[in-house]
C-alpha atoms as a PDB file:
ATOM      1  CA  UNK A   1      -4.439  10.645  20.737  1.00  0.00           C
ATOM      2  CA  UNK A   2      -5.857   7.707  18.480  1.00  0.00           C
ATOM      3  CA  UNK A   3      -9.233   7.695  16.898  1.00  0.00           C
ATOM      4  CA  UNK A   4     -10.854   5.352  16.428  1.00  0.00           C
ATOM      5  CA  UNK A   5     -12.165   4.518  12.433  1.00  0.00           C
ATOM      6  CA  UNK A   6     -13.842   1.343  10.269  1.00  0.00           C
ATOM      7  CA  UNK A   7     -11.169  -1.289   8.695  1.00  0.00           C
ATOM      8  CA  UNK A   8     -12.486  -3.557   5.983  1.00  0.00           C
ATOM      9  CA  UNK A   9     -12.638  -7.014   6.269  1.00  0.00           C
ATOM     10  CA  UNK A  10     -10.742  -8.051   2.955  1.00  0.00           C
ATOM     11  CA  UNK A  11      -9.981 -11.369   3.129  1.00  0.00           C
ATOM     12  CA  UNK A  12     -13.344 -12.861   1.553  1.00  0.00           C
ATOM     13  CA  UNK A  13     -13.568 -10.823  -1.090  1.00  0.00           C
ATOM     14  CA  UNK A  14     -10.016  -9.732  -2.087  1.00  0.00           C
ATOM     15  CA  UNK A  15      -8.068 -12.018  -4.719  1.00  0.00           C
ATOM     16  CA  UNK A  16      -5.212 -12.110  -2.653  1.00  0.00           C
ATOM     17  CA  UNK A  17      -1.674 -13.410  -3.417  1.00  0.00           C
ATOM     18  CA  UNK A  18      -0.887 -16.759  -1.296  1.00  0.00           C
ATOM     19  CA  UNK A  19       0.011 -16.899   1.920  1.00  0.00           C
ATOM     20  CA  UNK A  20       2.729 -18.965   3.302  1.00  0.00           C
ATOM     21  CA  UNK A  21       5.098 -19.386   0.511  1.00  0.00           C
ATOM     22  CA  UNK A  22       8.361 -20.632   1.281  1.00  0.00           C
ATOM     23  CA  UNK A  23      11.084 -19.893  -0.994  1.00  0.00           C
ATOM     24  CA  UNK A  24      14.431 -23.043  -0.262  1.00  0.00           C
ATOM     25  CA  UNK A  25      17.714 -22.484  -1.054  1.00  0.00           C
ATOM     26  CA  UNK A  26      20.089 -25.015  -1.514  1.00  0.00           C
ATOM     27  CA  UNK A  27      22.668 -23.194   0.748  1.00  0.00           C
ATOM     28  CA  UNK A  28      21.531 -22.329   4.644  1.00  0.00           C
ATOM     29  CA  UNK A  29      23.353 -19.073   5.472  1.00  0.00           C
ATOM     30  CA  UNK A  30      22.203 -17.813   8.934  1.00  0.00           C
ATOM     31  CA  UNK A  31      23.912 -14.412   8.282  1.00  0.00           C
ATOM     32  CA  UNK A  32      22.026 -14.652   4.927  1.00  0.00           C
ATOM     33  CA  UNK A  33      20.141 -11.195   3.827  1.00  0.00           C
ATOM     34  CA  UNK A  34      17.448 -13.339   1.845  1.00  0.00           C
ATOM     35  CA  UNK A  35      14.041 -13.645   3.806  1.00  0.00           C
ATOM     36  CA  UNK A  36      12.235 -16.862   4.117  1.00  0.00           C
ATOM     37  CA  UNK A  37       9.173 -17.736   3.321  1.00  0.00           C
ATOM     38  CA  UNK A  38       7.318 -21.204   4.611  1.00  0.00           C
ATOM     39  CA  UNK A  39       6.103 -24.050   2.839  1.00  0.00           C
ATOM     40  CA  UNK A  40       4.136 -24.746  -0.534  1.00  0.00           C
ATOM     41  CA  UNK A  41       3.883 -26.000  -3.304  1.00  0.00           C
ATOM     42  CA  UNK A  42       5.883 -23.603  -5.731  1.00  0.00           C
ATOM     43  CA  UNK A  43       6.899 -23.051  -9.677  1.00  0.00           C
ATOM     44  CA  UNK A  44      10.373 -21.026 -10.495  1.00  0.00           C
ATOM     45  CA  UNK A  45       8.944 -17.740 -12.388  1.00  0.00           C
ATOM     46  CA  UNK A  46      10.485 -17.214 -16.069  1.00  0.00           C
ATOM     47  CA  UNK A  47      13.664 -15.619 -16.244  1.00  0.00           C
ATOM     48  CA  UNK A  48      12.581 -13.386 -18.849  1.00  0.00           C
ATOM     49  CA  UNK A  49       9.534 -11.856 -16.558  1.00  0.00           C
ATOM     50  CA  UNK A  50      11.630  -8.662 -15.158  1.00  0.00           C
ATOM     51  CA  UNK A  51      10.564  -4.903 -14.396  1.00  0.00           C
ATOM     52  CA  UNK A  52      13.123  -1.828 -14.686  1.00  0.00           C
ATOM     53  CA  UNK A  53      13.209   1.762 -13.479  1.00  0.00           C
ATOM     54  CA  UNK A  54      13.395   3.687 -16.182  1.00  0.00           C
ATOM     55  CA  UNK A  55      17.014   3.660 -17.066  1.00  0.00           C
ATOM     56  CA  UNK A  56      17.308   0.092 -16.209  1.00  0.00           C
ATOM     57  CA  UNK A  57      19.278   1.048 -12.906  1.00  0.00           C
ATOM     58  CA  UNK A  58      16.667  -1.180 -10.534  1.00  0.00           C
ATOM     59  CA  UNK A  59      15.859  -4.617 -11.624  1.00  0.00           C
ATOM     60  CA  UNK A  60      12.827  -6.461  -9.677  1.00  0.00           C
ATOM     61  CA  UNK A  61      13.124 -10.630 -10.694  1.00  0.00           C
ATOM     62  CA  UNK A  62      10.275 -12.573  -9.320  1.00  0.00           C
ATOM     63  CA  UNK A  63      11.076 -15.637  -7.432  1.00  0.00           C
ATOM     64  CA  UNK A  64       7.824 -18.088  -7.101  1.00  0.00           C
ATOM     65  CA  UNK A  65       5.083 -18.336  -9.777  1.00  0.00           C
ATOM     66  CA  UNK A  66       1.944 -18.903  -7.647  1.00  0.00           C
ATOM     67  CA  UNK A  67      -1.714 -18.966  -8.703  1.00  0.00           C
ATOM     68  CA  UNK A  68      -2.962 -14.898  -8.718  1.00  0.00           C
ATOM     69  CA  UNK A  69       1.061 -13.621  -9.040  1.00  0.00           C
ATOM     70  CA  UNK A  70       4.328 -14.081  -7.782  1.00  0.00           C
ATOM     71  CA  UNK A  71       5.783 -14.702  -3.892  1.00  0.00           C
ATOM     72  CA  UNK A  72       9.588 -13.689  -3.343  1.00  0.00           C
ATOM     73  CA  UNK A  73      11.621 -11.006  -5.599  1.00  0.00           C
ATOM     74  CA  UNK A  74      15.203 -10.301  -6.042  1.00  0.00           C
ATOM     75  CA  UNK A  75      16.090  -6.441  -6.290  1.00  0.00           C
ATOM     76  CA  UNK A  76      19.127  -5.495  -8.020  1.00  0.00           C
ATOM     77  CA  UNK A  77      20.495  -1.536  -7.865  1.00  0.00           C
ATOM     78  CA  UNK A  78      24.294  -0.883  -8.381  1.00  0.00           C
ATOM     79  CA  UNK A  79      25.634  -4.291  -8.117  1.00  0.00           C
ATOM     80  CA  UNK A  80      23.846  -5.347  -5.666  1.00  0.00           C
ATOM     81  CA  UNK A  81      20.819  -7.581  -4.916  1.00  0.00           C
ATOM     82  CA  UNK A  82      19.137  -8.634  -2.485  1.00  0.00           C
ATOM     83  CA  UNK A  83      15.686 -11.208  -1.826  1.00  0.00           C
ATOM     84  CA  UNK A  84      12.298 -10.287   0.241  1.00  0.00           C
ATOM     85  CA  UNK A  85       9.023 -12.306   0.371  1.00  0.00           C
ATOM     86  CA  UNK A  86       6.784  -9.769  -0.527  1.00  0.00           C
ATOM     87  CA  UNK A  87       4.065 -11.030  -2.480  1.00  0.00           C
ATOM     88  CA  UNK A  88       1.862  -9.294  -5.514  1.00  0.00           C
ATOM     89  CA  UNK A  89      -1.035  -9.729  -8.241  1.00  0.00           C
ATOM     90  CA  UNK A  90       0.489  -9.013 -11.860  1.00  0.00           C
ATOM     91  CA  UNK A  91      -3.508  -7.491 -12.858  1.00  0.00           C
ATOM     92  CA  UNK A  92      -1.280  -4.157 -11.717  1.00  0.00           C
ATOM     93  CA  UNK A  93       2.099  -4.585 -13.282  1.00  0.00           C
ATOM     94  CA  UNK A  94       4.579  -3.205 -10.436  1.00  0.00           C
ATOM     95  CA  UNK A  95       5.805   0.457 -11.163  1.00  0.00           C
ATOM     96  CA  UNK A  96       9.849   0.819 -10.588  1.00  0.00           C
ATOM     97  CA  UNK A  97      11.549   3.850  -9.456  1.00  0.00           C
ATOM     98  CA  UNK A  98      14.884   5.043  -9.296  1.00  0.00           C
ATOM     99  CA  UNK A  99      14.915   8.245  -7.685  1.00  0.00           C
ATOM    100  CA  UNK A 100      16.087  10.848  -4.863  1.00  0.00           C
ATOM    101  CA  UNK A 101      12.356  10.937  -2.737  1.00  0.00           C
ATOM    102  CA  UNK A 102      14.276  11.808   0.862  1.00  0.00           C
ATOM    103  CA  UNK A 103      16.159  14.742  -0.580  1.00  0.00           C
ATOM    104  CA  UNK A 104      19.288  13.715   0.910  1.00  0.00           C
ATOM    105  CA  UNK A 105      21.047  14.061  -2.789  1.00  0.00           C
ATOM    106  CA  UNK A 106      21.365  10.101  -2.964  1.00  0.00           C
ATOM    107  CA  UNK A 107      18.896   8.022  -4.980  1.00  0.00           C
ATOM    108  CA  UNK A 108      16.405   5.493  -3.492  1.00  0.00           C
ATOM    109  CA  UNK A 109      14.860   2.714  -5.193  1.00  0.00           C
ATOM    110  CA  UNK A 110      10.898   2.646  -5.394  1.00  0.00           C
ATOM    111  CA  UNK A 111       8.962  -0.487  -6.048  1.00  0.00           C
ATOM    112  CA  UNK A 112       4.900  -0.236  -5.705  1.00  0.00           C
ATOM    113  CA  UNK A 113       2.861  -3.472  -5.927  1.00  0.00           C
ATOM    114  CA  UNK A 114      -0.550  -4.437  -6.154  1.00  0.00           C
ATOM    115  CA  UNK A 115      -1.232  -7.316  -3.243  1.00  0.00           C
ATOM    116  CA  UNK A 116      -4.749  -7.638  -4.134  1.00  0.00           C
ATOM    117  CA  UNK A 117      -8.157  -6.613  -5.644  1.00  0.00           C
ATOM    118  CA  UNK A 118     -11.791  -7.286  -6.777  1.00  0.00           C
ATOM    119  CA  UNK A 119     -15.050  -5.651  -7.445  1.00  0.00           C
ATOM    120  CA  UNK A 120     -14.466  -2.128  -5.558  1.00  0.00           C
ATOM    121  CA  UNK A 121     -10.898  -3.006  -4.063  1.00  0.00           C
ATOM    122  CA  UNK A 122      -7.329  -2.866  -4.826  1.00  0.00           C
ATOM    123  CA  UNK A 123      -4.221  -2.465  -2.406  1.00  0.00           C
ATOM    124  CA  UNK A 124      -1.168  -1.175  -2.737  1.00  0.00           C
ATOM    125  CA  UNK A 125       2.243  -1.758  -1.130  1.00  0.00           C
ATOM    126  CA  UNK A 126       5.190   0.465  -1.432  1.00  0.00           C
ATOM    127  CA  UNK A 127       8.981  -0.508  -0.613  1.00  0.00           C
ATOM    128  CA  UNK A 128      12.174   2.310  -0.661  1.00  0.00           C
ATOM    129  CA  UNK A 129      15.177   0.909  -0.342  1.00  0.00           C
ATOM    130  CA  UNK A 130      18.894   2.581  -0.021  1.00  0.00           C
ATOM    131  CA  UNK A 131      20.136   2.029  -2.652  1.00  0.00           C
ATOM    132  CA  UNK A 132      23.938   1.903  -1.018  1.00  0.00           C
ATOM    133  CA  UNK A 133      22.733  -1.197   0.711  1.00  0.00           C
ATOM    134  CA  UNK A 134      19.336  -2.235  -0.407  1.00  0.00           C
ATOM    135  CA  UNK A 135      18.016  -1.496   3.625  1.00  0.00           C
ATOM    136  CA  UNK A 136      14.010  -0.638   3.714  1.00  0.00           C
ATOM    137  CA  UNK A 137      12.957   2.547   4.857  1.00  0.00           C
ATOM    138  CA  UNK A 138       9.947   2.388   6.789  1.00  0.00           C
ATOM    139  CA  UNK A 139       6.932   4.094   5.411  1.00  0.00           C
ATOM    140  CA  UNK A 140       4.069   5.202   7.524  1.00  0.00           C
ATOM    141  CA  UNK A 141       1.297   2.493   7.525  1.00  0.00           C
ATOM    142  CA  UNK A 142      -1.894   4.364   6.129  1.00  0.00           C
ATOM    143  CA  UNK A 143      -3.559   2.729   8.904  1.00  0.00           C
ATOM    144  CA  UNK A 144      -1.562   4.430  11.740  1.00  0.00           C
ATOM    145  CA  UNK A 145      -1.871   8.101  10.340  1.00  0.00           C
ATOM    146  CA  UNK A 146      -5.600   7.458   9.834  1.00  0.00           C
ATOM    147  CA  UNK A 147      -5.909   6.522  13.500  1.00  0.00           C
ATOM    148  CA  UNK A 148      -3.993   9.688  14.972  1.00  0.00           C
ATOM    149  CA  UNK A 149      -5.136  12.555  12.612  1.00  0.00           C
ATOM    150  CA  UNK A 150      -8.209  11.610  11.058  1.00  0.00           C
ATOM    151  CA  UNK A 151     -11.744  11.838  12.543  1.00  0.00           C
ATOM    152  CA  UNK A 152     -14.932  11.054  10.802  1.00  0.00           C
ATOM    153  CA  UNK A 153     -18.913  11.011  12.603  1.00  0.00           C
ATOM    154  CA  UNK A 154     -21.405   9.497  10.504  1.00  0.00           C
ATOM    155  CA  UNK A 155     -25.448  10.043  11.425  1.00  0.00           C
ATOM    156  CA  UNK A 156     -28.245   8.034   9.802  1.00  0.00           C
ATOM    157  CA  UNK A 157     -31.489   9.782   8.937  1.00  0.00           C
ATOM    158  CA  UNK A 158     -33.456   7.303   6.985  1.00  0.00           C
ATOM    159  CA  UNK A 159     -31.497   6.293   3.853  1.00  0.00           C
ATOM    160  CA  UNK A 160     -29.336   9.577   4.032  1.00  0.00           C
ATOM    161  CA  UNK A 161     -26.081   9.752   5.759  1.00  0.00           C
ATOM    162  CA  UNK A 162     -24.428  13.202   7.714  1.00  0.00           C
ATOM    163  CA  UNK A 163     -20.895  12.274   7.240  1.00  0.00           C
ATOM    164  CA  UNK A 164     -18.689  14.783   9.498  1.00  0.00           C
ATOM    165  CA  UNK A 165     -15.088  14.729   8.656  1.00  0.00           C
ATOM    166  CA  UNK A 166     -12.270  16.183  10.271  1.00  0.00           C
ATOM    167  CA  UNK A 167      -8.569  15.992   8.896  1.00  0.00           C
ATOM    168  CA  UNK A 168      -5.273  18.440  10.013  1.00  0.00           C
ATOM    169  CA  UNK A 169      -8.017  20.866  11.357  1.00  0.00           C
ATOM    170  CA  UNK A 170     -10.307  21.122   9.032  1.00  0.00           C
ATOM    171  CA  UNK A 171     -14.053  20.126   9.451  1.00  0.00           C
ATOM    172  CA  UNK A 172     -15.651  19.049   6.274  1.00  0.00           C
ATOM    173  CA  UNK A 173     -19.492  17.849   5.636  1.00  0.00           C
ATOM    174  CA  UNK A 174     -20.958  15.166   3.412  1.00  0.00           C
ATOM    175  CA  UNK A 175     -24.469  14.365   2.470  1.00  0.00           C
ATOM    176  CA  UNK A 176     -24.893  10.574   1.026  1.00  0.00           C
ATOM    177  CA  UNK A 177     -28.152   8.105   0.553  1.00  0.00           C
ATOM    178  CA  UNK A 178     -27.011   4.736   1.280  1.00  0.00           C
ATOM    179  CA  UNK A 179     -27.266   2.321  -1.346  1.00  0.00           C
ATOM    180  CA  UNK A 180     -27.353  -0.517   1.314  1.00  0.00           C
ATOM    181  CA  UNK A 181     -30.217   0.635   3.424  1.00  0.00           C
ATOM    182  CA  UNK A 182     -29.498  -1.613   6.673  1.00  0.00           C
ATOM    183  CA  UNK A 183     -26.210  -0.008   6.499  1.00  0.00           C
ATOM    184  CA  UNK A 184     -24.799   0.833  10.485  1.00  0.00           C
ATOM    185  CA  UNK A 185     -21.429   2.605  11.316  1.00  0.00           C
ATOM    186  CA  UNK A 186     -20.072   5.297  13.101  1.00  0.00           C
ATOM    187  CA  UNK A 187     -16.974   5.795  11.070  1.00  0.00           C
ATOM    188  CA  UNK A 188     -15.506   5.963   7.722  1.00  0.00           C
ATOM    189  CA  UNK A 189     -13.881   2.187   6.272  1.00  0.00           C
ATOM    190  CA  UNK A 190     -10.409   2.229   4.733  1.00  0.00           C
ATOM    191  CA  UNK A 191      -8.315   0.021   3.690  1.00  0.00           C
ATOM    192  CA  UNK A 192     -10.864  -1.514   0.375  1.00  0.00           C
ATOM    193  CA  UNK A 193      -8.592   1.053  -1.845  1.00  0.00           C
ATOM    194  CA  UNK A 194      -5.319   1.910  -0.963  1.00  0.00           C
ATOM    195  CA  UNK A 195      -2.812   3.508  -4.074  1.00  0.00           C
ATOM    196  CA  UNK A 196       0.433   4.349  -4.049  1.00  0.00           C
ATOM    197  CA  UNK A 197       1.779   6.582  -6.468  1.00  0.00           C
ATOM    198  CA  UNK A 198       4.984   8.963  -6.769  1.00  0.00           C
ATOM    199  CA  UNK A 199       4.946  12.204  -8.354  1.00  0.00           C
ATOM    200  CA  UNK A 200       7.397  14.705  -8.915  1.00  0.00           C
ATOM    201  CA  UNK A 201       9.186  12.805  -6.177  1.00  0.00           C
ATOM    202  CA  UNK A 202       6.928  13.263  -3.953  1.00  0.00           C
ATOM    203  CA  UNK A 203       5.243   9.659  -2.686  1.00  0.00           C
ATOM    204  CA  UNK A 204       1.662  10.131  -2.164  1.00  0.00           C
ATOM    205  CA  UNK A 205      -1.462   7.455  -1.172  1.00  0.00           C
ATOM    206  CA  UNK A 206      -5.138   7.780  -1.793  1.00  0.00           C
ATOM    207  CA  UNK A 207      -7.549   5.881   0.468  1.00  0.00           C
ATOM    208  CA  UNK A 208     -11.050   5.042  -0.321  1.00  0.00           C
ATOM    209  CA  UNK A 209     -13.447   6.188   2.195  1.00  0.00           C
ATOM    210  CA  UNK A 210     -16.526   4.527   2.370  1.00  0.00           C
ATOM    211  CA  UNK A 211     -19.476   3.350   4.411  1.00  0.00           C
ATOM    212  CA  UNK A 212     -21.218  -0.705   4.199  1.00  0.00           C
ATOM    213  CA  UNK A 213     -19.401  -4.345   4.186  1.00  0.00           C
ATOM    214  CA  UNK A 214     -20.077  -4.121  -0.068  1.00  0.00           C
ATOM    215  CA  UNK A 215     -17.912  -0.668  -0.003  1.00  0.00           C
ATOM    216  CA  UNK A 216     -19.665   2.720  -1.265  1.00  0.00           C
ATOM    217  CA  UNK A 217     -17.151   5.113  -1.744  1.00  0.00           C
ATOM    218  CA  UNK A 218     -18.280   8.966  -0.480  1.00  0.00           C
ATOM    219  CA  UNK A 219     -14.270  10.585  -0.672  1.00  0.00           C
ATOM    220  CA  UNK A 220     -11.023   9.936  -0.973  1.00  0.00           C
ATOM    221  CA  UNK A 221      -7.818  11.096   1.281  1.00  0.00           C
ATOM    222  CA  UNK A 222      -4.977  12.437  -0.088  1.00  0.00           C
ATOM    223  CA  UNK A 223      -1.895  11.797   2.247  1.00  0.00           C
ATOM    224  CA  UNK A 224       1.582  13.384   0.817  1.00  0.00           C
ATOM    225  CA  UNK A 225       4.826  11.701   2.980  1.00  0.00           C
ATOM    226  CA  UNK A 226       8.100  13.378   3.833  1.00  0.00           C
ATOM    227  CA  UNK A 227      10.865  11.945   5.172  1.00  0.00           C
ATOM    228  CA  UNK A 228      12.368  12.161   8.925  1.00  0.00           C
ATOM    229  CA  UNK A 229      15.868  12.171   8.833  1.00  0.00           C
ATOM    230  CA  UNK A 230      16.069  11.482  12.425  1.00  0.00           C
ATOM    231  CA  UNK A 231      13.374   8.781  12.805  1.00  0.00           C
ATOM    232  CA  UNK A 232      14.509   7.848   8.994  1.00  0.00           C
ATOM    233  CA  UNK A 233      11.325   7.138   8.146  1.00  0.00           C
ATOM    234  CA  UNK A 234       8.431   8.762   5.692  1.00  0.00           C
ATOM    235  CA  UNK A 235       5.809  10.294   7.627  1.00  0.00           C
ATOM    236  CA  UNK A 236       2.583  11.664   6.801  1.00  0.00           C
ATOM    237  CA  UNK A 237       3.309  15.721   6.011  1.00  0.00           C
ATOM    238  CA  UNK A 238      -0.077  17.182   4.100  1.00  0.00           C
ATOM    239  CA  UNK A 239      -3.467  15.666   4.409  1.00  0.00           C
ATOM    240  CA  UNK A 240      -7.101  16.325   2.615  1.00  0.00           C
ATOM    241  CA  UNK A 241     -10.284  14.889   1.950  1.00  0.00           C
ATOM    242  CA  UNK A 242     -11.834  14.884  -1.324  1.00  0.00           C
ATOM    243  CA  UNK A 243     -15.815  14.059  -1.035  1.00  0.00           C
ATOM    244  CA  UNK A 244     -16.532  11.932  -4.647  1.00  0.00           C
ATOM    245  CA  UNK A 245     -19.661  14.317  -5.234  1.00  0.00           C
ATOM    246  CA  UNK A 246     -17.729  17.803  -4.905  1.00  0.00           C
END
């Protein structure tokens, strides 16, 4: 069943990397793997501005030098490469990964990017690819796992806020004053602080939980993926909440 929860509103206060790039090619392939991007007024990044996995076996290239960061890479693993439009800030340089995360014995490549941030925000993005074919595995949108197994209740009592959290089960309680008195919700926001990170190849994300439009952070959620063979896809495996004041 879905649940319904509070979604920030970024897009006035995020620095976020520009929208409707488009990356031309001199060549029109229709069966070409690159992904386009539309329109706009665009400066070829430096050749020399490259990230590597650790050994050098995944090279990320940026395509488009635009005013906050870069629009369009080229990934190379194994001979290989291959273009997508994603889009990034350079304030958090991009983390590179060459690794086995689905346990299948085969390595994936990892790329996490920041896509945005300001005062109290910054969002991740995370991309696995095969590395046989450079395909992307899908990984669970934070927002879709938050709607179907996480439920928060908030009650006002003056400036202090009852904030009644239930995640996998278990039934958690915080106590919080409000620093914005006039503040009114029913439900936890996400989506002002969203990071990626891999560990012991293990991908993880921790989401900011907080109440008001200027975000005040009361806890953070944990959320450990494992892949589905079948679906191959990373889903959402171990959950928790963290309240900032425990």
């Amino acid at each position: 069943m879905k649940k319904e929860f509070g979604m920030l509103v970024l897009s006035s206060i995020l620095l976020l990397v520009g929208c409707n790039v488009h990356q031309e090619s001199s060549q029109k392939d229709e069966n070409s793997s690159t992904e386009q991007l539309s329109m706009q007024p665009k400066q070829e990044a430096k050749e020399s501005i490259i990230w590597f996995s650790e050994n050098n076996e995944v090279q990320l290239t940026p395509k488009t030098k635009v005013s906050d960061g870069f629009s369009g890479v080229t990934v190379a693993v194994n001979n290989m490469e291959k273009e997508f439009n994603w889009r990034f800030t350079t304030i958090t340089e991009p983390q590179v990964y060459y690794t086995d995360i689905t346990g299948d014995g085969k390595k994936e490549a990892v790329v996490i990017i920041n896509t945005g941030r300001g005062t109290g925000l910054t969002i991740d993005e995370v991309h696995v690819l095969n590395s046989e074919n450079l395909s992307e595995i899908n990984v669970q949108p934070f927002e879709e796992i938050i709607s179907d197994h996480f439920e928060s209740k908030i009650t006002k009592k003056g400036e202090n806020l009852n904030i009644q959290v239930v995640v996998q089960g278990t039934e958690q309680h915080v106590n919080v004053v409000a620093l914005d008195p006039h503040v009114e919700q029913e439900h936890l926001n996400f989506g002002g602080v969203v990071y990626y990170k891999l560990d012991n190849q293990k991908l993880t994300v921790v989401l900011g939980a907080s109440v008001g439009v200027s975000p005040q952070y009361v806890g953070d959620v944990y959320i450990t993926y494992q892949f589905d063979e079948a679906k191959n896809e990373f889903l959402a495996h171990q959950m928790k909440f963290v309240p900032l004041n425990s």
